[in-house]
Structure formats: C-alpha cells, structure tokens
Protein backbone atom coordinates (compact mmCIF):
# COMPACT_ATOMS: atom_id res chain seq x y z
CA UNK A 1 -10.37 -5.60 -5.42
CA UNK A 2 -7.30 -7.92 -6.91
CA UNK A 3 -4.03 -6.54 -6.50
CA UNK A 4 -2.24 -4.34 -8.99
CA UNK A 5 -0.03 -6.08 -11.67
CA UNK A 6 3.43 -5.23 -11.00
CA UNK A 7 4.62 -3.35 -13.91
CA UNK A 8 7.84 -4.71 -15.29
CA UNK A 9 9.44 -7.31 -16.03
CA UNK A 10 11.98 -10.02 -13.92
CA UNK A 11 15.77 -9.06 -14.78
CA UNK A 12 18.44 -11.41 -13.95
CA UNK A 13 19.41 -9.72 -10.55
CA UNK A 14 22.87 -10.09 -9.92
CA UNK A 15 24.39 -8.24 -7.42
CA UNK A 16 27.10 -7.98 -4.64
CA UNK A 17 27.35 -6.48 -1.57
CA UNK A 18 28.47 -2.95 -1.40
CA UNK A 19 28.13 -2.99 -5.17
CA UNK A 20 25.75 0.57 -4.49
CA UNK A 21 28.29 2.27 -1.99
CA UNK A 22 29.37 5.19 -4.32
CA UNK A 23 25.20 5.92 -4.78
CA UNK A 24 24.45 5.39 -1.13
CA UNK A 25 26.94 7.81 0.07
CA UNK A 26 25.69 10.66 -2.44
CA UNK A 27 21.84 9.62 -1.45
CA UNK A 28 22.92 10.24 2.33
CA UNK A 29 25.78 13.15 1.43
CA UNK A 30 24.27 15.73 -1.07
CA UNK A 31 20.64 14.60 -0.86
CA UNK A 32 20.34 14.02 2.67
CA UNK A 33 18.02 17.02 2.83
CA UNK A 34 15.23 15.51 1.22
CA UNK A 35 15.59 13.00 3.98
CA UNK A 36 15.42 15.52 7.19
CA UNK A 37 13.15 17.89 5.87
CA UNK A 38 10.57 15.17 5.71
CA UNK A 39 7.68 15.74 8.45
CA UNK A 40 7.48 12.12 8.96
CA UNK A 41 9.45 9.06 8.66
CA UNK A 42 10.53 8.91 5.24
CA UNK A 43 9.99 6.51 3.05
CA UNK A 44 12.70 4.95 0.46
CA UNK A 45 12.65 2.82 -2.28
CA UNK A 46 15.31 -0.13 -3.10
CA UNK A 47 13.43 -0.67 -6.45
CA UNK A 48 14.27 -4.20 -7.89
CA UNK A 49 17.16 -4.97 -5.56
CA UNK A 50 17.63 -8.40 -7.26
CA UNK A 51 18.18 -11.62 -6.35
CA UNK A 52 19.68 -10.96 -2.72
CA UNK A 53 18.75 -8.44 -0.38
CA UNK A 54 21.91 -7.15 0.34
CA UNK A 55 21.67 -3.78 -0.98
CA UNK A 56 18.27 -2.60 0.46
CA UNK A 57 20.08 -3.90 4.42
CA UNK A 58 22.93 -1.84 3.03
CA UNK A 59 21.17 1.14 2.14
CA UNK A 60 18.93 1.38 5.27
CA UNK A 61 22.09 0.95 7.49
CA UNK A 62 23.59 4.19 5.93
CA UNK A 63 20.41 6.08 5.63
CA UNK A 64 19.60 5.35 9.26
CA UNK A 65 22.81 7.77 9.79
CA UNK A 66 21.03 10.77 8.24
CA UNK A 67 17.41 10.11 9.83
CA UNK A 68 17.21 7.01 12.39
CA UNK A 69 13.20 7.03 11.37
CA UNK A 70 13.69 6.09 8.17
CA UNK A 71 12.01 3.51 5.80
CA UNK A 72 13.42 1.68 3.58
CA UNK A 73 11.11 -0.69 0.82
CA UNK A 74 12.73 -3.39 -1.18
CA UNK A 75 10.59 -3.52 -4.24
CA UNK A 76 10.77 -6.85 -6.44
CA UNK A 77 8.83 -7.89 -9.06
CA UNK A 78 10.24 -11.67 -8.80
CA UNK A 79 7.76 -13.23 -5.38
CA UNK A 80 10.91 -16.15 -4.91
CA UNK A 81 13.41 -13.20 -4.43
CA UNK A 82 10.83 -11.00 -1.86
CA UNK A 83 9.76 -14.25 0.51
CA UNK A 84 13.43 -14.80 0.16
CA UNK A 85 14.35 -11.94 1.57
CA UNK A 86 11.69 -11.53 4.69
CA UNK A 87 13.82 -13.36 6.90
CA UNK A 88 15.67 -9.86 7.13
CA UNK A 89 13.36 -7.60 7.51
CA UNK A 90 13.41 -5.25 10.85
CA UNK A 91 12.34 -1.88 12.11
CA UNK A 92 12.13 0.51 9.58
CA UNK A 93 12.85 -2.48 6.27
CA UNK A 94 10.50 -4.38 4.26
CA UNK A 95 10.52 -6.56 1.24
CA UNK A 96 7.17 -6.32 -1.37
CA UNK A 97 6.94 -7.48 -4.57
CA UNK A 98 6.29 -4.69 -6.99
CA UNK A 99 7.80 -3.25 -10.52
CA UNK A 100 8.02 0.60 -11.72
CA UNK A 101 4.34 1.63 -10.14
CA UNK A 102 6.19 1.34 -6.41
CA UNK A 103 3.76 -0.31 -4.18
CA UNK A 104 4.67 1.24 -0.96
CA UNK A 105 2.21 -0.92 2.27
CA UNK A 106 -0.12 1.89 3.47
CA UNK A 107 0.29 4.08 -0.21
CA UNK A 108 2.96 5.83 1.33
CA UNK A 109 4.44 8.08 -1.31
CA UNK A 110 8.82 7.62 -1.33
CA UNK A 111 11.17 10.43 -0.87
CA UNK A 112 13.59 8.68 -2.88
CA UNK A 113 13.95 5.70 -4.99
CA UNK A 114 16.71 3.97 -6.12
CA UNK A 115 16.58 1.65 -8.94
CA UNK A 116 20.13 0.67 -10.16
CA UNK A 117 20.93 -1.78 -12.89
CA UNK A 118 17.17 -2.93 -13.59
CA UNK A 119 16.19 -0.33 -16.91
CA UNK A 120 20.00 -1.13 -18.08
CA UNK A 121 18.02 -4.86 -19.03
CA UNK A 122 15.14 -3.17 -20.92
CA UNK A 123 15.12 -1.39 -24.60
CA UNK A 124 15.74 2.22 -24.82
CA UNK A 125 12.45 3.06 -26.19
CA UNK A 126 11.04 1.80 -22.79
CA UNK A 127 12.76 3.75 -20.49
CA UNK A 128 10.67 7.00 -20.66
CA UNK A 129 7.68 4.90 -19.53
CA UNK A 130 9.30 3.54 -16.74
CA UNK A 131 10.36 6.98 -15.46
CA UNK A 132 6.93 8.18 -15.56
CA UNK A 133 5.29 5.81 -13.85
CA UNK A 134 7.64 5.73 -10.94
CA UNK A 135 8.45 9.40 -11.03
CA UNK A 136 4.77 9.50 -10.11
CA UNK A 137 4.63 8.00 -7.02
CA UNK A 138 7.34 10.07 -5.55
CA UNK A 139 6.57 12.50 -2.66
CA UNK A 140 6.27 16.22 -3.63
CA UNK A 141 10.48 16.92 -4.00
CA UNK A 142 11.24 13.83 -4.43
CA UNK A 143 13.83 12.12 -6.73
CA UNK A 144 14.11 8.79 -8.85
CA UNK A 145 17.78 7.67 -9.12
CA UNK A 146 18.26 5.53 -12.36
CA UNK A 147 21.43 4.43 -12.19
CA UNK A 148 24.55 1.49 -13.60
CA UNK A 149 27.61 0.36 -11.79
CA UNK A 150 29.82 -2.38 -12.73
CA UNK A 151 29.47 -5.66 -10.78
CA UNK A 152 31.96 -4.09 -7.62
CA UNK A 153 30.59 -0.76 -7.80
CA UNK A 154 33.63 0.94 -9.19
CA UNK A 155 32.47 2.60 -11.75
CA UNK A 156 29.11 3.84 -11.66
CA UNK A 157 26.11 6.66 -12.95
CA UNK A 158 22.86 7.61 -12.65
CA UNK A 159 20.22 10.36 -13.41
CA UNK A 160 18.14 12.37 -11.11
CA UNK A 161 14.89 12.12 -12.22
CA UNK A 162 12.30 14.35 -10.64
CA UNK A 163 8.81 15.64 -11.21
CA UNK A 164 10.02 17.90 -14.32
CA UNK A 165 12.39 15.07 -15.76
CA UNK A 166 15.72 14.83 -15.36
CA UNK A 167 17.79 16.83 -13.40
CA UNK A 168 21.33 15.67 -13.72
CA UNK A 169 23.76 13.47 -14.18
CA UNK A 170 26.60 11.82 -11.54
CA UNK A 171 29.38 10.53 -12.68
CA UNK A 172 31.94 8.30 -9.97
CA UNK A 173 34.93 5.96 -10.02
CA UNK A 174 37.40 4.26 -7.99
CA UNK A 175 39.89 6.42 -8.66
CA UNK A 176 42.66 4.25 -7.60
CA UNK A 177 43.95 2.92 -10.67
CA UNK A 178 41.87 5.37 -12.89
CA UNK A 179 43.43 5.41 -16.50
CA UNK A 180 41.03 7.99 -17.68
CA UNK A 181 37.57 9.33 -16.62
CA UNK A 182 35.98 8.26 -20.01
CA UNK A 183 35.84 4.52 -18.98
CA UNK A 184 32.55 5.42 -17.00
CA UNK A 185 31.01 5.52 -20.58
CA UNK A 186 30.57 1.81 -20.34
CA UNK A 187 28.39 2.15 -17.52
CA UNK A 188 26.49 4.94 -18.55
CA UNK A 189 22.86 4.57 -17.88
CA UNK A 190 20.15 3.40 -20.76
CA UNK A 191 18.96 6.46 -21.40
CA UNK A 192 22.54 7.71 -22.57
CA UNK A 193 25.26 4.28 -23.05
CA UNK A 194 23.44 4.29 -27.15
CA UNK A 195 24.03 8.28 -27.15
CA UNK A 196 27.66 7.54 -26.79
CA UNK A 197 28.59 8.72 -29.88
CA UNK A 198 30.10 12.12 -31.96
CA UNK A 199 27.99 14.48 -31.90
CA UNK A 200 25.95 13.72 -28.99
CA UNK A 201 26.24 16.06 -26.17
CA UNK A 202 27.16 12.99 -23.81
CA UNK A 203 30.28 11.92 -26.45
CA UNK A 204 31.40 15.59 -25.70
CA UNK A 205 31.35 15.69 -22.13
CA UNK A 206 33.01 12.43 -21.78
CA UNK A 207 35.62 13.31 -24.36
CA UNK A 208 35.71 17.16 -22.07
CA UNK A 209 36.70 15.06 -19.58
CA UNK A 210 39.44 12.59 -20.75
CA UNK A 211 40.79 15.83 -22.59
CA UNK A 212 41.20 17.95 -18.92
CA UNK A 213 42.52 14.39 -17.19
CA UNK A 214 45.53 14.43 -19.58
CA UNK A 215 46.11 18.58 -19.02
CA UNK A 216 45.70 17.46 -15.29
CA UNK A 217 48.95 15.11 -15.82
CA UNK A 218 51.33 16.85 -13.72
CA UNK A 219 49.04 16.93 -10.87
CA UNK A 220 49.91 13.16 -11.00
CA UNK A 221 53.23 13.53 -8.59
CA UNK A 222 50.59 14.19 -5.82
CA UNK A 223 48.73 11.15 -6.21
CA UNK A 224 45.52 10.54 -8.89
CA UNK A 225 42.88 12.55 -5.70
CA UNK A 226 45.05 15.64 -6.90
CA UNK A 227 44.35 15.08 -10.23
CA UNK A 228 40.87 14.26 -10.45
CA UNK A 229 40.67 17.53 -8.68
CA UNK A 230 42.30 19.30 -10.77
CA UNK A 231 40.57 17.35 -13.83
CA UNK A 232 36.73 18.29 -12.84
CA UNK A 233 37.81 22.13 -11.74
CA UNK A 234 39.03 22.46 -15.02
CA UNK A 235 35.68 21.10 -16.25
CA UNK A 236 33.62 23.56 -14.20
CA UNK A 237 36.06 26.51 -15.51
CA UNK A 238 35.55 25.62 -19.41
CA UNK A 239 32.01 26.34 -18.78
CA UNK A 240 30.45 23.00 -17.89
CA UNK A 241 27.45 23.09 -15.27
CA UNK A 242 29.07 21.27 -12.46
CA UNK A 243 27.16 21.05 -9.77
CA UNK A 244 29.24 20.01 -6.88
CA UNK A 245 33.13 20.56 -5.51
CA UNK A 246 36.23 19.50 -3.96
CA UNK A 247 34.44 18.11 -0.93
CA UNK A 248 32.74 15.79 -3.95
CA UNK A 249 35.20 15.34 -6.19
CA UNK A 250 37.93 14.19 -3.50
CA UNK A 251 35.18 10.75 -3.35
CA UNK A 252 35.38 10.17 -7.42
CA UNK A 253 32.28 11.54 -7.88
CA UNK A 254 31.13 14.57 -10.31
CA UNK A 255 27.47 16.01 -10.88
CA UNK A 256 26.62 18.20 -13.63
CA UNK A 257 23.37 19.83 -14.02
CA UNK A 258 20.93 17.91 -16.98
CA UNK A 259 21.39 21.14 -18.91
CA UNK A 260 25.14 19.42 -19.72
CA UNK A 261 23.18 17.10 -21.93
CA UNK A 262 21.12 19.82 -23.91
CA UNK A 263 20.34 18.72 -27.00
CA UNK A 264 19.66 15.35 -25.64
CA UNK A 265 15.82 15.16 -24.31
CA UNK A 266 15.91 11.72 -22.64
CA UNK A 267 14.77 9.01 -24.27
C-alpha cells in the first residue's frame, strides 16, 4: 500500500536555536501533566521543525526533564531537511517526513504537538483544516500548540488546540526591555494577527493590556518583573479569564482561557 501524501506544503524553515525556549518551558511547566500521566512513553511532535533540527534536540532535552521516557518526532514535509537531520537522532528522537496528518512510526498517537511558525506561511482560510487534521491524531487529552515567535524567540504566542477546538491563548515576552505588552500583536498567530483590529475581541485584549501596563507605571522603580506583575493581576481583576499567576507571569508569560476571544470562533 503506497505511503500517505504528506499533507502540506514546504515553508521556508528558518529557524535558530533556542528560538522555542519560552514554548518549551510552558510545554514542560504547566502542561507537564499530560506528559506523566501518560501510561507509556509519550510521544511528541516537533511538527515542521524547518530547515535544521535544532529545535526538536532542544525540545527533547527539556522534555526528558519531566519524563526521561519520552519521544520526541520531528515531522517534515521537505525529505532534504529529514535525511538531513538523521545524523542526530538518538534514544527517544526521530526525524520523518510528514505534514499536518502526523505520521508517527508504529501509528503512535502524540500527547502533544508543537507546530510553531509553519500555518503563519499559509492563508487564513486554511488554517481550520490544518487544525483538524492534526488535532486528530492526538492522544485522548492531548493538545496541538499552534504557535509564532519572532526569529530569537522573544516575543512569542500560540493556541491550545484540543479535541473541542481551542482552548486558549499564551501570550510571552522578553520582558527586559518591554515598551508595552501590545507588541506581541505582531506575532500573533494566523488564526488571530488579521483579527487585529477594533472591534475584535483580540484588538481589546491587547489594547486591556497596554492600558493596565501604563496604570502599572509606578511599579517600574522595582524593575519591569514588578510591573508585568502588577500589569496581568490587574488583567485578571478587570474580569479577564486568566488562567495562570505570579509563578507564570514572573517568566513573561500570560494564558487566558479561549473564552477571552468570544466572539471570535477561529478561523
């Protein structure tokens, strides 16, 4: 029987190393349950890692933290970047070539995938497609991370995709040097950089944001941590559906539950 067609197409595939850190360390902080609760060794996804492997080694050194058994998949639909990248594989990562449908060797089903900066290259219109089809290869629980950073990883998103669609939204930054929170609207995600705009629930949230940063300005004097503090606990107490804290939000990072984008179904 001939092989599947990977579904997808080649993107250009730039990337640097520790360009994924800020994901990573959410993946193996907040979702590290999905991770240990898994019977076996769990599989995940470094769907179209581009044209060097670095990120997949990256992301199975840090998972290996949370469970030493796990299995980490580069997935690329380009068959020059996978043969160039079996020179690293090892216990516990392998390279394939694949696209959205996730062929994992043996049919294993992932616990997570991670597929940053690849349906940032593709029309909106496509994106819902793309989720499905992925979304249904996942193990039962388990989560598709859609996500943009810039090209050193100091500003990035991404949506939580699971079974029932998305689930929310992280935001993070580098805060050192952070003007104001709304510059993360560059790198928002394909299914929300064209919703950037008033009246959109997204426009609102980012504007929520950059409006509790500059109330946050005396919190300045003890350094921009203090502030961003200060900035997303003011965001949780005007009624926003944060779903994370201080322990969180010390890192640059804030997650708010999908329901802060009501009114916005996806694409």
């Amino acid at each position: 029987m001939p092989a599947q067609r990977p579904v997808g197409v080649v993107t250009r595939g730039t990337t640097n190393p520790n360009r994924l850190r800020r994901c990573d360390r959410w993946l193996a902080g907040p979702q590290a349950w999905r991770l240990r609760r898994h019977a076996g060794p769990p599989v995940v996804v470094d769907l179209g890692y581009g044209a060097s492997p670095v990120t997949a080694v990256e992301l199975h050194d840090r998972l290996r933290g949370v469970r030493p058994d796990v299995e980490v998949v580069g997935v690329e639909i380009d068959p020059d970047r996978v043969e160039a990248a079996r020179p690293l594989e090892r216990p516990g990562l392998r390279f394939v070539r694949g696209g959205f449908e996730v062929p994992v060797p043996g049919g294993a089903r992932p616990v997570l995938v991670r597929a940053f900066n690849v349906l940032r290259q593709y029309d909106e219109s496509q994106v819902a497609a793309a989720w499905a089809t992925t979304v249904a290869r996942l193990a039962p629980g388990g989560l598709l991370v859609d996500g943009t950073c810039d090209e050193l990883g100091r500003l990035a998103s991404w949506v939580a995709v699971g079974a029932d669609g998305p689930e929310s939204l992280t935001l993070a930054w580098r805060l050192r040097g952070l003007e104001r929170p709304g510059v993360v609207a560059e790198r928002l995600p394909k299914s929300l950089i064209h919703r950037n705009v008033p009246g959109e629930p997204v426009h609102t949230l980012l504007g929520a944001l950059d409006e509790a940063w500059e109330r946050q300005a005396p919190l300045a004097s003890y350094g921009v941590r203090q502030r961003f503090i200060g900035t997303a606990a003011a965001l949780r107490d005007a009624g926003w559906p944060v779903l994370d804290g201080p322990s969180r939000w010390r890192l640059g990072e804030l997650t708010l539950a999908w329901s802060a984008l009501e009114g916005h179904q996806g694409p």
